[in-house]
Protein backbone atom coordinates (compact mmCIF):
# COMPACT_ATOMS: atom_id res chain seq x y z
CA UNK A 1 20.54 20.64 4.73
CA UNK A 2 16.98 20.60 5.02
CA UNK A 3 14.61 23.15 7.11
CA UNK A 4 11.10 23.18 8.59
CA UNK A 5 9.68 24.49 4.96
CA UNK A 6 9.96 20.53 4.48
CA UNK A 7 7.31 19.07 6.98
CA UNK A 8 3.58 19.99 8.25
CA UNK A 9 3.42 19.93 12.17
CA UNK A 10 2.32 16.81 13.71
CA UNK A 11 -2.17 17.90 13.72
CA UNK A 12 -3.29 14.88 15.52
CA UNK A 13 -5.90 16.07 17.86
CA UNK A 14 -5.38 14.65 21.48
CA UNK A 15 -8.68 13.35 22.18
CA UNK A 16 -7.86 10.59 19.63
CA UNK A 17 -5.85 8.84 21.87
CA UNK A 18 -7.27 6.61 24.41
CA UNK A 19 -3.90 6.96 26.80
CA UNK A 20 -4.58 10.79 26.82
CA UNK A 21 -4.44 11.07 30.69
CA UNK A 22 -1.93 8.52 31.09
CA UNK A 23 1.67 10.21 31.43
CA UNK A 24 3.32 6.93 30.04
CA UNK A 25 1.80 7.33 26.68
CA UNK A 26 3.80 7.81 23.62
CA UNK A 27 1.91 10.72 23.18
CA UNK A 28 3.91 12.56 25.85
CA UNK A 29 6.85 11.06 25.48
CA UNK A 30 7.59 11.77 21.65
CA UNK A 31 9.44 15.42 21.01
CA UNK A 32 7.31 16.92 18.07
CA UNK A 33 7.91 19.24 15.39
CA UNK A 34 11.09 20.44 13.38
CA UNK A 35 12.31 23.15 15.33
CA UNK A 36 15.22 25.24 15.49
CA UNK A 37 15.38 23.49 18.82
CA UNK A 38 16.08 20.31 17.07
CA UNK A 39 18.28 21.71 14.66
CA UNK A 40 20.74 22.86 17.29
CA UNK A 41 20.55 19.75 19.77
CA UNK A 42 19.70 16.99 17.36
CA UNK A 43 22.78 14.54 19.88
CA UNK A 44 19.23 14.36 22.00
CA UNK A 45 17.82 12.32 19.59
CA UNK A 46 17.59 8.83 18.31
CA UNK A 47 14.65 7.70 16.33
CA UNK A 48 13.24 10.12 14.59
CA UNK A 49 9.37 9.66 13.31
CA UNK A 50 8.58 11.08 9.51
CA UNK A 51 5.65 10.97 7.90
CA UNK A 52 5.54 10.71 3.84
CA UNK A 53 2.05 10.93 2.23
CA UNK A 54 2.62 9.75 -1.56
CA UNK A 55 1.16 7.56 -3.27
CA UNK A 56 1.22 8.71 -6.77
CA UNK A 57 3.62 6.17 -7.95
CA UNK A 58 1.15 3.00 -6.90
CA UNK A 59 -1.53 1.56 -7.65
CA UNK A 60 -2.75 1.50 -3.69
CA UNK A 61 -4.33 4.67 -4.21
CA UNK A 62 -5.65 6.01 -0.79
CA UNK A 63 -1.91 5.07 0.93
CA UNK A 64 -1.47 8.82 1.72
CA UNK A 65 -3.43 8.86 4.18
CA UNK A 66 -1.55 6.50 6.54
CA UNK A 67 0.88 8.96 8.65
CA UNK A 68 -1.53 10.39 10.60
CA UNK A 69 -4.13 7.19 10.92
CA UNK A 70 -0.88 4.99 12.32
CA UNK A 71 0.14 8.15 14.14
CA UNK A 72 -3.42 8.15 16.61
CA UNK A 73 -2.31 4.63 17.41
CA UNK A 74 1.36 4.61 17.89
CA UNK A 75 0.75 7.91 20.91
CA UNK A 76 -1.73 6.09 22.53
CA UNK A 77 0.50 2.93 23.06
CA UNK A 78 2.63 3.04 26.60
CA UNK A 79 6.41 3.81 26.30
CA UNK A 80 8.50 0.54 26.13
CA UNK A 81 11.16 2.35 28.10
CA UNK A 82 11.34 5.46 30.93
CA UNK A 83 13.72 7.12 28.71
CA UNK A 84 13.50 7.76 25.04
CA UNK A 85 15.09 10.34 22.91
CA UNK A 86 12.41 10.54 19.85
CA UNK A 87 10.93 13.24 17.56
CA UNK A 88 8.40 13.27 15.39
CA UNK A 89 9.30 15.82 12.16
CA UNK A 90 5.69 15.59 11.18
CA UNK A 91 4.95 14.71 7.44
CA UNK A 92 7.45 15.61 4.72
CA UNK A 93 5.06 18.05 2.16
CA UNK A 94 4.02 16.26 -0.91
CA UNK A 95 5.97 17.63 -3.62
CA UNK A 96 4.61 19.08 -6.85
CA UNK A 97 6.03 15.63 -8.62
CA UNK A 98 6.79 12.67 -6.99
CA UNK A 99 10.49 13.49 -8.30
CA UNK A 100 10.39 16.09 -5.83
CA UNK A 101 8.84 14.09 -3.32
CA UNK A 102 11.77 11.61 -3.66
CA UNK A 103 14.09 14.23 -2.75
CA UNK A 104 12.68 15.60 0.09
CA UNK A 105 12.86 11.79 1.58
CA UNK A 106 16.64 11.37 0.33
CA UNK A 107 17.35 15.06 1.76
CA UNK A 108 15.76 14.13 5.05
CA UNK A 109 16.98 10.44 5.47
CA UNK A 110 21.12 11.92 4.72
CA UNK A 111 20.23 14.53 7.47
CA UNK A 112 19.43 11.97 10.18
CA UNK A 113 21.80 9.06 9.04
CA UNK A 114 24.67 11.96 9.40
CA UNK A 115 23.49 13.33 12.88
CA UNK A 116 23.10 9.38 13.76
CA UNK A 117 19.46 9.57 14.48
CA UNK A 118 17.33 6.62 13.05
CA UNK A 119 14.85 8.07 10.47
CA UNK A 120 11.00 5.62 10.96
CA UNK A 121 9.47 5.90 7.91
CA UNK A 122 5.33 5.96 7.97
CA UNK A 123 4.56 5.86 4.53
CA UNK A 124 3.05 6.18 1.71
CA UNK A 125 3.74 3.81 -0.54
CA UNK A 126 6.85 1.38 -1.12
CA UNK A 127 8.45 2.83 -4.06
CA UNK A 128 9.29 5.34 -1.17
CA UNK A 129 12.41 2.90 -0.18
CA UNK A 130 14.38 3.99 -3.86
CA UNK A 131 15.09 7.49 -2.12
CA UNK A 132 15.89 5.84 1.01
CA UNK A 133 18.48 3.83 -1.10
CA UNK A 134 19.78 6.63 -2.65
CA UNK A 135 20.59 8.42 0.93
CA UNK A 136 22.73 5.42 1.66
CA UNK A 137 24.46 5.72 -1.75
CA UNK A 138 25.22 9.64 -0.69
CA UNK A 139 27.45 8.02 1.98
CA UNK A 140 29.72 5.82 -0.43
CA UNK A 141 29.93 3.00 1.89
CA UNK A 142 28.29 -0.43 1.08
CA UNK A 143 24.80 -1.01 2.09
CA UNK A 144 22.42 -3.72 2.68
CA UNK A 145 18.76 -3.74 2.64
CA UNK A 146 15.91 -5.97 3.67
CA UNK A 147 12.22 -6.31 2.57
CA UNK A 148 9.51 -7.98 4.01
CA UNK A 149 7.03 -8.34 1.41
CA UNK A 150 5.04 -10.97 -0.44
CA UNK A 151 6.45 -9.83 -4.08
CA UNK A 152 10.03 -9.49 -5.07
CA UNK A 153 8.85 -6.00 -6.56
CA UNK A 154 11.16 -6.80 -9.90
CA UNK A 155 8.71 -5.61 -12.26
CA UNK A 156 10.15 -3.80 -15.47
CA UNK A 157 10.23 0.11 -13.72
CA UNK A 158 10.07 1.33 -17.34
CA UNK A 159 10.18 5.17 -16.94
CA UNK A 160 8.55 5.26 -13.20
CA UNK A 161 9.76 4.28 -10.21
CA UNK A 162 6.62 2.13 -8.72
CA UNK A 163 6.01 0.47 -5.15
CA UNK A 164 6.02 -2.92 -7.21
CA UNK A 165 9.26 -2.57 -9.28
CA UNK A 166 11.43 -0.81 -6.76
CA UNK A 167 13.55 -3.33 -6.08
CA UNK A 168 14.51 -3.11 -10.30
CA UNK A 169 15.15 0.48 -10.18
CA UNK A 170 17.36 0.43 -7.29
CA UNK A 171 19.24 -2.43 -9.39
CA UNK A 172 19.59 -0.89 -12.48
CA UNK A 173 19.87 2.87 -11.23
CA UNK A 174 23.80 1.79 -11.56
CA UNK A 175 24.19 1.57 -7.79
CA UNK A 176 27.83 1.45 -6.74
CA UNK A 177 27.44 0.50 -3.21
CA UNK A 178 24.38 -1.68 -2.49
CA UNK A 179 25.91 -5.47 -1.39
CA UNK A 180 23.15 -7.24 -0.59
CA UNK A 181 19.30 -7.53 -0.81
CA UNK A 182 17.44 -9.68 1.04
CA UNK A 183 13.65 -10.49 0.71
CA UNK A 184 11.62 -12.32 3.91
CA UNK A 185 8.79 -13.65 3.31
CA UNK A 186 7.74 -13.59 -0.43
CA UNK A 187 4.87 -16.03 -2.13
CA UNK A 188 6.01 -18.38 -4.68
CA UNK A 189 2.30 -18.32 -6.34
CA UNK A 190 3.07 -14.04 -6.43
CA UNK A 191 6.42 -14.61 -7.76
CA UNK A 192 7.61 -15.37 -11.08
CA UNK A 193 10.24 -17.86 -11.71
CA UNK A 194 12.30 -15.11 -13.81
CA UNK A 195 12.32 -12.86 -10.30
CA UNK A 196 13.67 -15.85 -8.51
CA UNK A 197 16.76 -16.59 -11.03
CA UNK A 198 17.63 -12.57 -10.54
CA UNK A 199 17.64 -12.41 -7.63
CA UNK A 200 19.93 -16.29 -7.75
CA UNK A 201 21.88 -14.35 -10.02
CA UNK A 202 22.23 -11.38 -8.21
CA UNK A 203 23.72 -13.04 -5.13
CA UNK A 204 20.95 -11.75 -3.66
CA UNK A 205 18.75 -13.26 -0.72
CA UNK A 206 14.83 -14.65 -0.53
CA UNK A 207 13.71 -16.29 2.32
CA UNK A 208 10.08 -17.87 1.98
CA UNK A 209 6.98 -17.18 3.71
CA UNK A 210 6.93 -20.78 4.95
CA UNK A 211 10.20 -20.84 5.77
CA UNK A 212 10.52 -17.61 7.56
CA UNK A 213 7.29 -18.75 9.67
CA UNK A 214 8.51 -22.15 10.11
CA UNK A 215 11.23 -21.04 12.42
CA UNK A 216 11.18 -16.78 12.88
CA UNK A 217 15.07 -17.19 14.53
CA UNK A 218 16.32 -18.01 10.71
CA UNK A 219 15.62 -13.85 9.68
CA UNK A 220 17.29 -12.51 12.39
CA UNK A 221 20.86 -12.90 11.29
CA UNK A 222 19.29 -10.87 7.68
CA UNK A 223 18.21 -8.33 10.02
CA UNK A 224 21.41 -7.77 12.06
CA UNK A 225 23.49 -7.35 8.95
CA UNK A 226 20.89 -4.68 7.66
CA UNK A 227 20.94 -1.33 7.46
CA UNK A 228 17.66 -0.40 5.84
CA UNK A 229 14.28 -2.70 6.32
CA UNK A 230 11.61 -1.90 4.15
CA UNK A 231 8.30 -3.32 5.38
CA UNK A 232 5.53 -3.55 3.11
CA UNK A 233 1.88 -4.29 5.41
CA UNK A 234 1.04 -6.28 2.74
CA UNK A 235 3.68 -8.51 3.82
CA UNK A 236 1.03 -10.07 6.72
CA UNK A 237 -2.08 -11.89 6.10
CA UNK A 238 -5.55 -10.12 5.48
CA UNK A 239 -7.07 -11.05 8.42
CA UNK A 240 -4.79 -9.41 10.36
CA UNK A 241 -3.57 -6.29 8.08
CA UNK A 242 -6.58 -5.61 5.32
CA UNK A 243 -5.45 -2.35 4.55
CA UNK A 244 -4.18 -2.56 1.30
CA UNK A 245 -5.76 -3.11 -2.27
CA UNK A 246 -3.59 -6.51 -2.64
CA UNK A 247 -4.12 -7.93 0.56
CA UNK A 248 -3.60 -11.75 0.81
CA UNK A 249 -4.92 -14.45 2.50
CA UNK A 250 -1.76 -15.94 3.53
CA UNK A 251 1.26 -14.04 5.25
CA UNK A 252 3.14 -12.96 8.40
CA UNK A 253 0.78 -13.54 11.36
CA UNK A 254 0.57 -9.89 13.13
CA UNK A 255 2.85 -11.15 16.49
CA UNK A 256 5.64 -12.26 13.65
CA UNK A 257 5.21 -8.80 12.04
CA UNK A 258 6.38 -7.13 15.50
CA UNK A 259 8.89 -10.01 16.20
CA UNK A 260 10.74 -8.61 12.55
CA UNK A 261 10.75 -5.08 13.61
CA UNK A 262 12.23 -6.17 17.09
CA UNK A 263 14.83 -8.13 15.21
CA UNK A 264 15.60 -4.77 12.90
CA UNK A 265 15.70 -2.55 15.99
CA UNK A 266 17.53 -5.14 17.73
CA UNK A 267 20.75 -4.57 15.02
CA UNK A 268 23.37 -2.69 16.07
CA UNK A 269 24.00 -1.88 12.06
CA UNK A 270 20.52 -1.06 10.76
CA UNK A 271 19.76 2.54 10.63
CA UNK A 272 16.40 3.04 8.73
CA UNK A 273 13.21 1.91 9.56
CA UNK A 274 10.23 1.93 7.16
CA UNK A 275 7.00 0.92 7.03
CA UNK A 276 4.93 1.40 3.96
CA UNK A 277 1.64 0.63 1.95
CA UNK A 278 -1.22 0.81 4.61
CA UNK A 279 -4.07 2.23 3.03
CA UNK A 280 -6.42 3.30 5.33
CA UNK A 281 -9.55 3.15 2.47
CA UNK A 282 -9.54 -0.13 3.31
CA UNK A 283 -9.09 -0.83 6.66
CA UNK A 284 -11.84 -2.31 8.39
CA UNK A 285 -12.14 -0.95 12.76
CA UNK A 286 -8.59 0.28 12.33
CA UNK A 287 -7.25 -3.15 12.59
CA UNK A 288 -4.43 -2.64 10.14
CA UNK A 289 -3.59 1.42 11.72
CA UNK A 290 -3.17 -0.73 15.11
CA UNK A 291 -0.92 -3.33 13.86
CA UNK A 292 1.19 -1.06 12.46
CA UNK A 293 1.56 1.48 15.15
CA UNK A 294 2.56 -1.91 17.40
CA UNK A 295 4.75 -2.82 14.69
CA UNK A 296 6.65 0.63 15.14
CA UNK A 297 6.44 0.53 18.77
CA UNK A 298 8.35 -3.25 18.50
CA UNK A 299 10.89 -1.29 16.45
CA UNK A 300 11.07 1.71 19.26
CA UNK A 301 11.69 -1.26 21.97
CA UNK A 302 13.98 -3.08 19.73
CA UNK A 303 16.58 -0.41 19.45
CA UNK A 304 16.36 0.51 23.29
CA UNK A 305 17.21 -3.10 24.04
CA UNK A 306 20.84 -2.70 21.33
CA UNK A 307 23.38 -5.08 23.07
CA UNK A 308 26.60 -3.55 21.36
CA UNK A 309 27.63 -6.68 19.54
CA UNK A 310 29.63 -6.34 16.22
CA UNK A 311 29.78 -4.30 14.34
CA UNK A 312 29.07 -1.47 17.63
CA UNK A 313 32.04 -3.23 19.37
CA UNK A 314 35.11 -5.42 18.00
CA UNK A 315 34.88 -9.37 18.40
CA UNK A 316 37.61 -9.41 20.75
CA UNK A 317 36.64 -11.28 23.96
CA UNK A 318 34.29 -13.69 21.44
CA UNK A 319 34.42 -17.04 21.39
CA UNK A 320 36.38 -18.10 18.31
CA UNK A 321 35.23 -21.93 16.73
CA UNK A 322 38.12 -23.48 13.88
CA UNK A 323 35.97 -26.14 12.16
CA UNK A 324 37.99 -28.36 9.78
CA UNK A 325 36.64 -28.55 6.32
CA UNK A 326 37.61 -31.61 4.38
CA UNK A 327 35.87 -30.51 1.13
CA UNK A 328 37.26 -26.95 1.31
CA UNK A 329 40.29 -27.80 2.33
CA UNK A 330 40.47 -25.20 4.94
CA UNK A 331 38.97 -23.95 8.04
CA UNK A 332 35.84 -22.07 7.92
CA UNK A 333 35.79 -20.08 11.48
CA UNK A 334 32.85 -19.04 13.36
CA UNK A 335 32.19 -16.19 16.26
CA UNK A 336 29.91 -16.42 18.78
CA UNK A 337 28.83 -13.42 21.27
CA UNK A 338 29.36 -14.28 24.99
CA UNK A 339 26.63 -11.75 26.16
CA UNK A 340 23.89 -12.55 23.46
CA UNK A 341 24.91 -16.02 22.19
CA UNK A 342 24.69 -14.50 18.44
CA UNK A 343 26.65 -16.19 15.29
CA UNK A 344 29.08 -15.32 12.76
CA UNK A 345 31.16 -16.88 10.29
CA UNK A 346 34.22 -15.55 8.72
CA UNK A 347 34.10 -15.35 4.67
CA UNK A 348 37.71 -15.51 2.64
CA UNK A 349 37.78 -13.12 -0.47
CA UNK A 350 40.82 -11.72 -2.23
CA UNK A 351 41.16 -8.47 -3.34
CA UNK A 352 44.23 -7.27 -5.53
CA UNK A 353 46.01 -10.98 -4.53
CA UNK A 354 45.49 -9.94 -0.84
CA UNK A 355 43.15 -12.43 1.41
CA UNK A 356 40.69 -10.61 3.23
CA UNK A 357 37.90 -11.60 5.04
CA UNK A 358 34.32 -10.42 5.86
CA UNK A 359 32.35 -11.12 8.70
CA UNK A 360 29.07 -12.35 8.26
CA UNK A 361 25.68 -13.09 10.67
CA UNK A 362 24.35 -16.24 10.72
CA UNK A 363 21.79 -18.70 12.90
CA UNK A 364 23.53 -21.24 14.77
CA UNK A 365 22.32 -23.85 12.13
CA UNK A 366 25.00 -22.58 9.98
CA UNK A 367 27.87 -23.77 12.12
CA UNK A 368 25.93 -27.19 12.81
CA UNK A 369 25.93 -27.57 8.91
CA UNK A 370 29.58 -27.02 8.63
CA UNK A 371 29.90 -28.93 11.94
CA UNK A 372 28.35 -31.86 9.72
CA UNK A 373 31.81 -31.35 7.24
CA UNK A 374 29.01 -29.72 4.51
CA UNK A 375 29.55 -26.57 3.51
CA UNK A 376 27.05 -23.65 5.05
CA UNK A 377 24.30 -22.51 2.45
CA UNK A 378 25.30 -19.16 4.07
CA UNK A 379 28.86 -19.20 3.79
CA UNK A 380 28.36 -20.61 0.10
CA UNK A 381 26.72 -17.73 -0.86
CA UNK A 382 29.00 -14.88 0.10
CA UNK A 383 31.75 -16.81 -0.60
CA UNK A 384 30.48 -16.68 -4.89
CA UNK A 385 29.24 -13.01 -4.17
CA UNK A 386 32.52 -11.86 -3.01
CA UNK A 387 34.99 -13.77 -5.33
């Protein structure tokens, strides 16, 4: 359980927001505060907004401050939708360690994720995402998460958990139920060949800037099978998003920021949202504190547009398509949603001499590939991760 002792009250004064008068702003339309309110009708709720200032475990020192600076943008934006069930908890209390700090976010995160509420993350700083892990791991169920970042964040964790080796501790914190990890949009001149082979090795998943950019449609299908994304602001180019003491010149154009975070809320499976690393020290007219509160507010209209596909609904009424595999040697079947035209492809694994099979999300490319009697880059890949 966790109580109101956990969070500061939302304390962002109302003449900060430029939509103050306007009864369609967020600002109006956001429940605030943990109350005992909340605690006894938290079925009202959907999405609910914390904000976590640490920072202690980075090296983007000034991170902190970012709840409340994205907060003064995200209530001034209009609401997406007439309804919305959201809170805002206000920001977690910094612990006296950033141990403790760690739990408060794992405490908090099991609390929604059991009441089915969708816990947005404003953080702080990346490293943030190992509790967030850990939450998941409370459940015993398999897991996925996705980053969008311009590292791999594999550095050697050593005896902290940092925002740039995160992705190592969550690895070698002997998780028992994290599948997959998928990375969108990291820089080959930021990323060591040695990350790349773990990650090969790991079965794991890295999609390239320039390939993410070259077609966005390709990181949807990561997205729908998530259940945690993990967005670091570095992640999108400086001239767009310069708050943050590694900023780059290259990256995510700010409209293909938002188009991610409509693709997460989009999922019918993801259930964490979290968006981390905006420093406001070095933000320049609030240009980064803006993107991100639109970022958030794609993610808001994202999960008010869910369409109920799998796994929210069974595939029955689908359209089912057999394609013939010489090379295999058998069929390799694909799904295909009659409402939002959305793939999947069936992956054979055995378990105890049984044949079972896992569905899987994928772009229509991967059933043109198999289509072409090759065998889907996709498919390939689970296939070796689950056998």
């Amino acid at each position: 359980m966790i109580s109101k002792d956990y969070f500061s009250d939302v304390n962002i004064q109302a003449d900060t927001y430029t939509s103050r008068h306007r009864a369609d702003a967020l600002m109006h339309n956001i429940a605030k505060n943990f109350t005992p309110e909340f605690e006894k009708n938290t079925n009202l709720y959907d999405i609910a907004i914390i904000g976590v200032p640490e920072d202690r475990n980075s090296s983007n020192k000034g991170a902190a401050l970012a709840p409340d600076a994205v907060r003064a943008e995200l209530y001034a934006l209009y609401k997406p939708f007439d309804t919305l069930r959201i809170i805002d908890l206000g920001n977690l209390k910094q612990g006296k360690t950033v141990k403790d700090s760690y739990f408060s976010v794992r405490d908090t995160v099991s609390y929604l994720l059991q009441n089915n509420i969708i816990p947005v993350i404003i953080g702080g700083t990346q490293d943030l995402s190992f509790p967030v892990a850990q939450a998941y791991e409370k459940r015993r169920r398999l897991y996925n998460i996705v980053t969008a970042d311009a590292r791999l964040d594999l550095n050697n964790p050593e005896e902290n958990v940092l925002s740039e080796s995160f992705v190592s501790q969550i690895v070698t914190s002997k998780s028992k139920y994290l599948f997959n990890l998928t990375n969108i949009g990291y820089q080959s001149y930021y990323t060591p060949n040695m990350d790349k082979t773990v990650m090969f090795d790991l079965y794991f998943d890295a999609v390239r800037l320039g390939e993410a950019r070259a077609d966005m449609r390709i990181t949807e299908p990561y997205l729908r099978d998530a259940d945690f994304f993990s967005f670091d602001i570095s992640s999108v180019r400086m001239t767009d998003a310069p708050a943050h003491n590694q900023a780059s010149v290259h990256g995510f154009y700010g409209e293909e920021a938002c188009q991610l975070a409509k693709y997460a809320g989009m999922s019918d499976r993801l259930s964490s949202f979290g968006l981390f690393e905006m420093n406001p020290e070095f933000d320049e007219r609030g240009r980064t504190a803006q993107l991100s509160a639109q970022i958030i507010w794609h993610f808001i209209q994202g999960v008010y547009m869910r369409q109920k596909d799998y796994p929210a609904v069974k595939m029955k009424g689908y359209k089912q398509y057999i394609v013939k595999s010489e090379i295999l040697g058998e069929d390799i079947i694909f799904y295909q949603s009659p409402r939002t035209m959305r793939w999947w492809v069936q992956v054979p694994y055995v378990v105890k001499s049984q044949k079972k099979m896992m569905l899987v999300s994928c772009h229509e490319e991967t059933f043109n590939q198999a289509s072409l009697n090759e065998i889907p880059d996709l498919w390939w890949r689970y296939f070796r991760k689950l056998n």
